[in-house]
Protein backbone atom coordinates (compact mmCIF):
# COMPACT_ATOMS: atom_id res chain seq x y z
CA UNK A 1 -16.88 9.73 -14.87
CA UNK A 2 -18.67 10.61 -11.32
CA UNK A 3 -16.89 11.26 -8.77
CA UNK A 4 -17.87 8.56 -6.20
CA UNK A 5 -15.41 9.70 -3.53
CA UNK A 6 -14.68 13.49 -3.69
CA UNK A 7 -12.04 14.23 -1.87
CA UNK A 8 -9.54 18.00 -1.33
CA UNK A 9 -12.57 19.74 -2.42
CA UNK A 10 -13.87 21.26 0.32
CA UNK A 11 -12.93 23.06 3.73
CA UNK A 12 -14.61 20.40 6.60
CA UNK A 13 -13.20 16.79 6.49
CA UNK A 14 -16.15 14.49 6.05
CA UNK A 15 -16.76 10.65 6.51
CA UNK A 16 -18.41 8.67 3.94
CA UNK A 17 -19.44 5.00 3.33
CA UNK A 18 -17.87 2.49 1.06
CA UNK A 19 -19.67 2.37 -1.77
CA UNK A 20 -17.88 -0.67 -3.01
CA UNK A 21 -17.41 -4.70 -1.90
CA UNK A 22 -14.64 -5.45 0.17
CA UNK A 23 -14.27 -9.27 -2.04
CA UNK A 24 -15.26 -8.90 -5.59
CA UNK A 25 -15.75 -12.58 -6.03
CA UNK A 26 -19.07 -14.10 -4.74
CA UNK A 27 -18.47 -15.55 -1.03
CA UNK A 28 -20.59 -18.33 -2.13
CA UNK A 29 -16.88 -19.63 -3.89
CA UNK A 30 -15.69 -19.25 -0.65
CA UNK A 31 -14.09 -23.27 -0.95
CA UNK A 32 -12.43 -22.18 -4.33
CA UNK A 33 -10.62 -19.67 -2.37
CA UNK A 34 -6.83 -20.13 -1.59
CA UNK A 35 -6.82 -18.84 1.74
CA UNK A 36 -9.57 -20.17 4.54
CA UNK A 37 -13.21 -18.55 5.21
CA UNK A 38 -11.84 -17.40 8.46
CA UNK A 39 -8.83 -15.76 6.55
CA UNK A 40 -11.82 -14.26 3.88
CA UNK A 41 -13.77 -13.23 7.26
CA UNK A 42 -11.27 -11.27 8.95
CA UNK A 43 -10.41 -9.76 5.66
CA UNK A 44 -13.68 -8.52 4.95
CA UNK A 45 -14.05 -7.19 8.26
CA UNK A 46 -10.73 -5.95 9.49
CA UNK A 47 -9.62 -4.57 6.12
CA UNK A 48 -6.28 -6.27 6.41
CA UNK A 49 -4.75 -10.03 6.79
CA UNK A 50 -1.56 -11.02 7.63
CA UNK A 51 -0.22 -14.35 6.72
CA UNK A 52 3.19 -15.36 8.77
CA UNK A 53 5.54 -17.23 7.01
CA UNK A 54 4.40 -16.50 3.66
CA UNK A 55 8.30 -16.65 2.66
CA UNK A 56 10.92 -19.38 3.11
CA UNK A 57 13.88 -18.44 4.91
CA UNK A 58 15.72 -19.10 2.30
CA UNK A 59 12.84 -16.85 -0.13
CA UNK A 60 13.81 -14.21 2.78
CA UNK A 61 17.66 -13.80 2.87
CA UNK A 62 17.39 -13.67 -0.98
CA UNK A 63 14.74 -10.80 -0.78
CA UNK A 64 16.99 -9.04 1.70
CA UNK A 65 20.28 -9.53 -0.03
CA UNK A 66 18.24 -7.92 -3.29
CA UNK A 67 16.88 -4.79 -1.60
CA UNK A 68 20.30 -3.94 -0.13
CA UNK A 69 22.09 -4.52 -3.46
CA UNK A 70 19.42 -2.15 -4.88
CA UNK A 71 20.28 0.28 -1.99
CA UNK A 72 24.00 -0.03 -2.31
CA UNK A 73 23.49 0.28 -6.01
CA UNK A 74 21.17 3.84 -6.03
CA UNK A 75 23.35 5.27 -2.74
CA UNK A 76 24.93 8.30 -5.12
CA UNK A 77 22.54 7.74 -7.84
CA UNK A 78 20.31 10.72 -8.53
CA UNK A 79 16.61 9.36 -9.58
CA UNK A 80 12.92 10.12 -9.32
CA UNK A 81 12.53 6.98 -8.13
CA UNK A 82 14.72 6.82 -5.20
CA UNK A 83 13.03 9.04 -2.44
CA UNK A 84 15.23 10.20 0.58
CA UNK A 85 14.97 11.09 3.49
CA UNK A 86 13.42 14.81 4.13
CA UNK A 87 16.55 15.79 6.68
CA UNK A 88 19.20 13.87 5.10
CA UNK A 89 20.34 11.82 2.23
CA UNK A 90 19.23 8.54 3.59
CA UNK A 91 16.89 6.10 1.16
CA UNK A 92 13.54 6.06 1.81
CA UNK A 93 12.08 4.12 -0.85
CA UNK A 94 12.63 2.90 -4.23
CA UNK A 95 10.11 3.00 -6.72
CA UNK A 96 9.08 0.74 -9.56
CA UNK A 97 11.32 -2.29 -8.60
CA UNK A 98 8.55 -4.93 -10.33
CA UNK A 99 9.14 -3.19 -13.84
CA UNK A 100 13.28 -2.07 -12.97
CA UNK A 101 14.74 -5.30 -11.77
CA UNK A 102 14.46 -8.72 -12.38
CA UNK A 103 14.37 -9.86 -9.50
CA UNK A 104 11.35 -8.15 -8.17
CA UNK A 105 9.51 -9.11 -11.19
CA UNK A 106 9.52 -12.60 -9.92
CA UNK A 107 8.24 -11.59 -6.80
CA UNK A 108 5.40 -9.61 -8.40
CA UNK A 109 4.58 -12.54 -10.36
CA UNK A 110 4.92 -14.79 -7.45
CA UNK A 111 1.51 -17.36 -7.92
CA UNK A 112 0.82 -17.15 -3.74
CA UNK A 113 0.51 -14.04 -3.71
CA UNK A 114 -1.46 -13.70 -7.13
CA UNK A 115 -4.11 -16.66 -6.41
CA UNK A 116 -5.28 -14.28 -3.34
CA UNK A 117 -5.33 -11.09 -4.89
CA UNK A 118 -7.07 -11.96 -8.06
CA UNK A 119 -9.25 -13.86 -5.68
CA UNK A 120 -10.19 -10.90 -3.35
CA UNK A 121 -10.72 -8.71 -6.62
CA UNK A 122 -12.63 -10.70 -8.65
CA UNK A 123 -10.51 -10.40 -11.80
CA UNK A 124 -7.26 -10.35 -13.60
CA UNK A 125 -4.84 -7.96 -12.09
CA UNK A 126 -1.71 -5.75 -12.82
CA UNK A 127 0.67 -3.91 -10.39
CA UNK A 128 0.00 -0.55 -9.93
CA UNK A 129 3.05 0.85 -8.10
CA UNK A 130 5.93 -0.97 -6.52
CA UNK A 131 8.59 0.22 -3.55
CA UNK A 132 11.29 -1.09 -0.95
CA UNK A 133 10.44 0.96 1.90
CA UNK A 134 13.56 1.24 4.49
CA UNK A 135 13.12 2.12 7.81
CA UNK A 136 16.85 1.42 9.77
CA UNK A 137 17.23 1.56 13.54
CA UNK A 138 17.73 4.92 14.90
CA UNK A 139 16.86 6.79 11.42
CA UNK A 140 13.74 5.69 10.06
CA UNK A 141 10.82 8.19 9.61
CA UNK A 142 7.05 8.04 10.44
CA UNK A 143 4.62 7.71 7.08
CA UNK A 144 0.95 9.53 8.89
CA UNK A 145 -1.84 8.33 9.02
CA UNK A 146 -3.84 8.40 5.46
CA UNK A 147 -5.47 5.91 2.82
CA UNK A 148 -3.63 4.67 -0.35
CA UNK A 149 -6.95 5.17 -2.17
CA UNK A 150 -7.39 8.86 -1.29
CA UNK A 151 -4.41 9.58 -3.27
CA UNK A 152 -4.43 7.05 -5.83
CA UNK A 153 -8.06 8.54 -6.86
CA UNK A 154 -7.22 12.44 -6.66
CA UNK A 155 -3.74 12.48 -7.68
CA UNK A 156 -4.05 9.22 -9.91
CA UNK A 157 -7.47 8.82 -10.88
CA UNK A 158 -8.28 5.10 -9.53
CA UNK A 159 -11.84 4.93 -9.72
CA UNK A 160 -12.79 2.49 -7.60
CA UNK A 161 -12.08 0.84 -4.52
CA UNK A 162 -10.43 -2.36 -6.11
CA UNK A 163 -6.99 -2.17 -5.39
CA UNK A 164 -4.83 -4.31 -2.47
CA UNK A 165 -1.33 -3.45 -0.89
CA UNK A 166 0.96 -6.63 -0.67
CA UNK A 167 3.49 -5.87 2.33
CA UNK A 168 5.97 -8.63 2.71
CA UNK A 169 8.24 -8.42 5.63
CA UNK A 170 12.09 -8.04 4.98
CA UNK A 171 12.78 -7.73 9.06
CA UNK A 172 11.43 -8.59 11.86
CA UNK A 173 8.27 -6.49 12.87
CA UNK A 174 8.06 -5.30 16.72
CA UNK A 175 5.52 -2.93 18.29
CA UNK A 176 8.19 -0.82 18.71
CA UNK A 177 10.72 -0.67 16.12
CA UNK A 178 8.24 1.62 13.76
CA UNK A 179 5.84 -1.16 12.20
CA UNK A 180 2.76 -0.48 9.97
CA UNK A 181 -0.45 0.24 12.44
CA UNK A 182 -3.69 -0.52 10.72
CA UNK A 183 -7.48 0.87 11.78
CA UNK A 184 -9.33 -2.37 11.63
CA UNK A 185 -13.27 -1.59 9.70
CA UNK A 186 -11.29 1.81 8.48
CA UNK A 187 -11.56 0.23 4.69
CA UNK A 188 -15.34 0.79 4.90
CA UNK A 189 -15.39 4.24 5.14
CA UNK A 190 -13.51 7.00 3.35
CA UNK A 191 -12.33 10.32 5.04
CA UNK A 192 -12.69 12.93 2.56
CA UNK A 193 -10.19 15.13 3.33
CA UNK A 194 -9.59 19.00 3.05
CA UNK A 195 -6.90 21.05 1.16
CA UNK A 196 -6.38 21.60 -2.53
CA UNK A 197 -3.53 19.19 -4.39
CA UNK A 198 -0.85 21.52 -6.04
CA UNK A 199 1.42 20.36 -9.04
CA UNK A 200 3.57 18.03 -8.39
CA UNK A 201 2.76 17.57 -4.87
CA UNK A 202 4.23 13.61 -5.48
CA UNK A 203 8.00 15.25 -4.93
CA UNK A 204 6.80 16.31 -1.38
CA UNK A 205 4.52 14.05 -0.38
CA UNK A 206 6.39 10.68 -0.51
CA UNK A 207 9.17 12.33 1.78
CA UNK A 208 6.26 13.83 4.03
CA UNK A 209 2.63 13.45 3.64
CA UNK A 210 0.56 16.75 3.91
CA UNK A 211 -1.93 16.66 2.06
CA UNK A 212 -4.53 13.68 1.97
CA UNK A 213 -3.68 13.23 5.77
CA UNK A 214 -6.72 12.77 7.53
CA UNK A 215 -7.79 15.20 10.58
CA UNK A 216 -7.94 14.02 14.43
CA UNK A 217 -11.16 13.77 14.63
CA UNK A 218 -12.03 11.94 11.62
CA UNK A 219 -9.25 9.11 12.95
CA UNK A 220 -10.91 9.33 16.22
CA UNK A 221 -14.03 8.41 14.99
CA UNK A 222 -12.28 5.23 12.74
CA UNK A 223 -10.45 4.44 15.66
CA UNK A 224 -14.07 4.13 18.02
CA UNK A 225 -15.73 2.25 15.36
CA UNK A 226 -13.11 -0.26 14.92
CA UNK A 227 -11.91 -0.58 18.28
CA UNK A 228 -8.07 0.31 18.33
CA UNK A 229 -5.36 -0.49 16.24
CA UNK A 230 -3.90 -3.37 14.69
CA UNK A 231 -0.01 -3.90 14.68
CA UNK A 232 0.71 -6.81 13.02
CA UNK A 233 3.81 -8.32 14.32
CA UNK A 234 6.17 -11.24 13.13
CA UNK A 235 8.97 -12.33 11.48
CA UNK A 236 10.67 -11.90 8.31
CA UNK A 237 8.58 -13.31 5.14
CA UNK A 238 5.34 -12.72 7.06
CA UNK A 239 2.73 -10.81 4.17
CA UNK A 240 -0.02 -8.20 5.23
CA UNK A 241 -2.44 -7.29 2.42
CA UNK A 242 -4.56 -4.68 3.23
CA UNK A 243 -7.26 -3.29 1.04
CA UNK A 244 -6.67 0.51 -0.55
CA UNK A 245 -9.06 2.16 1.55
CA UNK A 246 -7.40 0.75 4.88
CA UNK A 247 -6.22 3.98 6.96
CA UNK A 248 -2.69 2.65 7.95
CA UNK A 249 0.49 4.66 9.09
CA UNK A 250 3.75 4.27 10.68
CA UNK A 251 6.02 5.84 13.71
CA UNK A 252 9.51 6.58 13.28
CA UNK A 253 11.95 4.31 14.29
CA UNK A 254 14.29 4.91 17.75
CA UNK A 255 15.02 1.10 18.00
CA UNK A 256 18.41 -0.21 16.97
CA UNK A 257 16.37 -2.95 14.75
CA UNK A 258 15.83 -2.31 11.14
CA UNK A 259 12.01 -2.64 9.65
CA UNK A 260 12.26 -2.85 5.79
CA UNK A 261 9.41 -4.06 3.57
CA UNK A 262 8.71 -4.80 -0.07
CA UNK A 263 5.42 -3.40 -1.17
CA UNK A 264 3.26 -4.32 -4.13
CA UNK A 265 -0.11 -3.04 -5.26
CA UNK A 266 -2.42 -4.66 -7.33
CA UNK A 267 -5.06 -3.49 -9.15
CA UNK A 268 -7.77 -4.90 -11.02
CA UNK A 269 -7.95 -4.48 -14.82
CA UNK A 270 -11.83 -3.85 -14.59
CA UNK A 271 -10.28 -0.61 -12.15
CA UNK A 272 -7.84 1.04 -14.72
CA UNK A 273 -6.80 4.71 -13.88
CA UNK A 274 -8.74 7.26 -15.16
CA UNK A 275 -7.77 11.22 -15.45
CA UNK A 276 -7.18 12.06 -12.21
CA UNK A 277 -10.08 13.44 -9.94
CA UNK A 278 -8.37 16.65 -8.66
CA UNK A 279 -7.83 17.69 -12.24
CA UNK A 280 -4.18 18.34 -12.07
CA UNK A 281 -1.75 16.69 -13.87
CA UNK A 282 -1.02 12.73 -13.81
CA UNK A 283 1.85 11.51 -11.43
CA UNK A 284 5.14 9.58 -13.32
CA UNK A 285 4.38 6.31 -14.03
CA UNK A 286 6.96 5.03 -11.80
CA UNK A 287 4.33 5.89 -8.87
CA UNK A 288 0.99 5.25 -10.69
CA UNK A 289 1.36 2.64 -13.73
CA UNK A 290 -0.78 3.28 -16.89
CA UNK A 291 0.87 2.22 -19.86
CA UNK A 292 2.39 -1.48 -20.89
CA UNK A 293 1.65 -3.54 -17.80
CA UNK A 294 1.90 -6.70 -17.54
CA UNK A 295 -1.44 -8.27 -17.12
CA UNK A 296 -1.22 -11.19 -14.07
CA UNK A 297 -4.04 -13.64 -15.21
CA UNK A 298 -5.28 -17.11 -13.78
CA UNK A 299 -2.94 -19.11 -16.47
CA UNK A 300 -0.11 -17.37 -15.00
């Protein structure tokens, strides 16, 4: 398969233009849509949407009292899946809650959310990796600046741009307290970054990005084009989706307030993973599904 988006291949960072559609289905169904042509708009433009109050309060204090049973439950529990902190033994993330827990399966399956995302994509859809990112007050660590697509088409082989994170808001987002910063237009261009991908470069990365991190200048020029960046702020049980290709990134937290979220990442089944594009080895599944999942279609 050609390589539309070569990436860790060379030594100069270059900038290249999407070569795919931000909304796979034809605007002209714009009225079949379940969120509003302004919503579609800012989508297609910004990269990103957030929806406040996606979640009941009720749907909230059950999401939270899951992810901190889940946290309680892994705290001396050795696991691929639970990432910790690069300095101590703090949780980071858990991986693969849509597939591990029942619980989070609901969520994954949550009709809302799906009517969007199969919306935005065009087609059926299946979750491509799942994780309960914590960030507490005083502890939580920066995530840099990079796209979800670079690495899920080197290290994972995603072929295509056709893939949206689902972040759903466990606390309260501030400017200040560490919350996800988004490049708005960022999605239509793709940094191709420098560096070559080692083996296993998964066990280091999702404690501390290195590679697959854009350089300064590249995010200066996504930053002019677009105009800043976005922080979306609000309470608990607001959602941000925000297309693969979105460069987004995080500061550490120094707040007393917590910032956890629940991510899911959907992918379209027209978009399945192919080998990967570095040519190294394929990551666990519990990062990059493949095999047995669940297909979310439009009977669901």
């Amino acid at each position: 398969m050609e390589d539309l988006y070569p990436s860790r291949q060379n030594n100069q960072p270059k900038i290249l233009k999407r070569k795919d559609p931000v909304i796979y289905t034809d605007r002209s169904k714009d009225n079949q849509a379940p969120i509003t042509k302004e919503q579609l708009d800012s989508y297609e433009k910004n990269g990103f949407l957030q929806i406040k109050n996606f979640f009941s309060e009720d749907e909230v204090i059950d999401m939270q009292k899951a992810i901190f049973e889940l946290q309680d439950s892994n705290k001396d529990v050795a696991s691929d899946k639970v990432i910790r902190e690069p300095e101590s033994n703090d949780i980071r993330s858990i991986f693969h809650v849509h597939q591990d827990d029942n619980y989070f399966q609901d969520v994954a399956n949550d009709k809302r959310i799906l009517d969007i995302v199969r919306h935005l994509l065009g087609s059926d859809v299946y979750v491509h990796q799942s994780r309960i990112n914590y960030k507490p007050g005083f502890k939580g660590k920066e995530f840099d600046w990079h796209s979800d697509f670079e690495t899920w088409h080197v290290e994972d082989g995603m072929p295509r741009m056709r893939a949206i994170s689902v972040s759903i808001a466990l606390s309260d987002n501030y400017s200040f307290n560490g919350p996800l910063m988004l490049i708005p237009g960022s999605h239509n261009y793709f940094v191709s970054c420098v560096g070559e991908t080692p083996d296993n470069n998964y066990k280091e990365s999702l404690k501390k990005q290195k590679l697959g991190v854009p350089d300064e200048e590249s995010l200066r020029e996504l930053t002019r084009i677009g105009g800043g960046i976005s922080v979306p702020t609000g309470k608990a049980g607001s959602v941000t989706l925000f297309e693969s290709n979105t460069m987004h990134g995080s500061t550490s937290n120094i707040t007393p307030y917590p910032r956890n979220n629940l991510f899911m990442v959907y992918n379209s089944v027209k978009n399945r993973l192919v080998e990967p594009f570095s040519g190294g080895e394929k990551r666990p599944e519990y990062i990059a599904v493949r095999e047995k999942q669940p297909v979310y279609s439009a009977v669901n």
